[in-house]
Protein backbone atom coordinates (compact mmCIF):
# COMPACT_ATOMS: atom_id res chain seq x y z
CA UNK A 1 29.39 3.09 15.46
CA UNK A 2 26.16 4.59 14.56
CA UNK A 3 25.01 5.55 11.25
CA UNK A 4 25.78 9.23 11.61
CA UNK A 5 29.24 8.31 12.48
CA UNK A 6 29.89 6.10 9.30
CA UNK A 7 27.99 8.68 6.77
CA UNK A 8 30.52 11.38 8.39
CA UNK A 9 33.44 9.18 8.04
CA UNK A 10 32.62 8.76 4.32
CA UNK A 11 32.16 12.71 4.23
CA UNK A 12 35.11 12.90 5.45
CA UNK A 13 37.14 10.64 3.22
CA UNK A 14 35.36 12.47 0.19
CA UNK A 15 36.06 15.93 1.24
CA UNK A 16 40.24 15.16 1.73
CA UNK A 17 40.17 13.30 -1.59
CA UNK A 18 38.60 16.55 -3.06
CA UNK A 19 40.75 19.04 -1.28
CA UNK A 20 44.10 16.66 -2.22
CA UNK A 21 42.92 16.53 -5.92
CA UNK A 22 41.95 20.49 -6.17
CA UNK A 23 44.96 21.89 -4.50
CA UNK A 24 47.02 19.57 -6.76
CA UNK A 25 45.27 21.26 -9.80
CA UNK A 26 45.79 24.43 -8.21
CA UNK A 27 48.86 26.48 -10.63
CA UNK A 28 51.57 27.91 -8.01
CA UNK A 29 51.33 32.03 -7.01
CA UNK A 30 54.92 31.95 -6.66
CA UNK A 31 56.33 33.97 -9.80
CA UNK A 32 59.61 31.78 -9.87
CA UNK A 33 63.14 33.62 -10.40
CA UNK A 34 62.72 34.68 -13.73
CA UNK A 35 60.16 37.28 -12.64
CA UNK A 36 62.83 38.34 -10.11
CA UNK A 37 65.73 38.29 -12.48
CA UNK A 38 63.63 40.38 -15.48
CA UNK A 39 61.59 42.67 -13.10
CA UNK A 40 58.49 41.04 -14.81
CA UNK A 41 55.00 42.20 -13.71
CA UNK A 42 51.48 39.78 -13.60
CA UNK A 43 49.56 42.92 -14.36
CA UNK A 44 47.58 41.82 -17.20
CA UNK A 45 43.83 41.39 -17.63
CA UNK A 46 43.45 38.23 -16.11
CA UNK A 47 45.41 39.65 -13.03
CA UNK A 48 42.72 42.48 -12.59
CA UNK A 49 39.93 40.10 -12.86
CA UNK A 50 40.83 37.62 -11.00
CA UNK A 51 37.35 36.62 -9.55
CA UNK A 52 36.18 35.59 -12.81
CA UNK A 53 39.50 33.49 -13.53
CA UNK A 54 39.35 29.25 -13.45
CA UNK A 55 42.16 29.67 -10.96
CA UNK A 56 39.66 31.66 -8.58
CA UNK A 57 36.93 29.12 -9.10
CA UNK A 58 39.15 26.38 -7.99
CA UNK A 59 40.66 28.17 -4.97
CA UNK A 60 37.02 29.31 -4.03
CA UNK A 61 36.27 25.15 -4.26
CA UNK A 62 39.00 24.60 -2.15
CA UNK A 63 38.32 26.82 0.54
CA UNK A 64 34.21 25.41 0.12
CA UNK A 65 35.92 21.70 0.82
CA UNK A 66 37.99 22.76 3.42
CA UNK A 67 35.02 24.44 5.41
CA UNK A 68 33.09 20.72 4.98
CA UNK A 69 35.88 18.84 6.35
CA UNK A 70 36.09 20.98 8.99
CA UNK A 71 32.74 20.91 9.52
CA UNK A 72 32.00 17.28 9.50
CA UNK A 73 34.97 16.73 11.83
CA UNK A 74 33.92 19.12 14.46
CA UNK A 75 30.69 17.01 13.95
CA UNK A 76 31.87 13.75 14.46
CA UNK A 77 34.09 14.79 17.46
CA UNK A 78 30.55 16.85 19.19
CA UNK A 79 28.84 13.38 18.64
CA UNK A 80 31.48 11.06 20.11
């Protein structure tokens, strides 16, 4: 193994830890039963602006880790 190999490997390792820990932070999109049983509606202000929402940030940092681990693992497979 060279030293590109093992720096990727610990990429690697770092990006799934941070993709496990984000999406596990992540709140569901699913609006359960009760929105089905009342006829509720997630239109509120938060649902308009949803860029600017925490729960944007973090799926915005999960997609970002998901595009390094995908990266670094094409890499180490082009370099094997």
């Amino acid at each position: 193994m060279n030293t590109i190999q093992i720096i990727s490997g610990i990429l690697l390792v770092i990006a799934s830890l941070i993709i496990i820990l984000v999406v596990l932070i992540q709140d569901s999109k699913d609006p359960g039963m009760t929105s089905a049983i009342t006829g509720s509606s997630n239109d509120s202000f938060f649902g308009r602006n949803g860029s600017k929402t925490r729960d944007s940030k973090v799926a915005n940092f999960t997609r970002v880790a998901a595009f390094i681990f995908f990266g670094v693992t094409l890499l180490v497979n082009i370099l094997k």
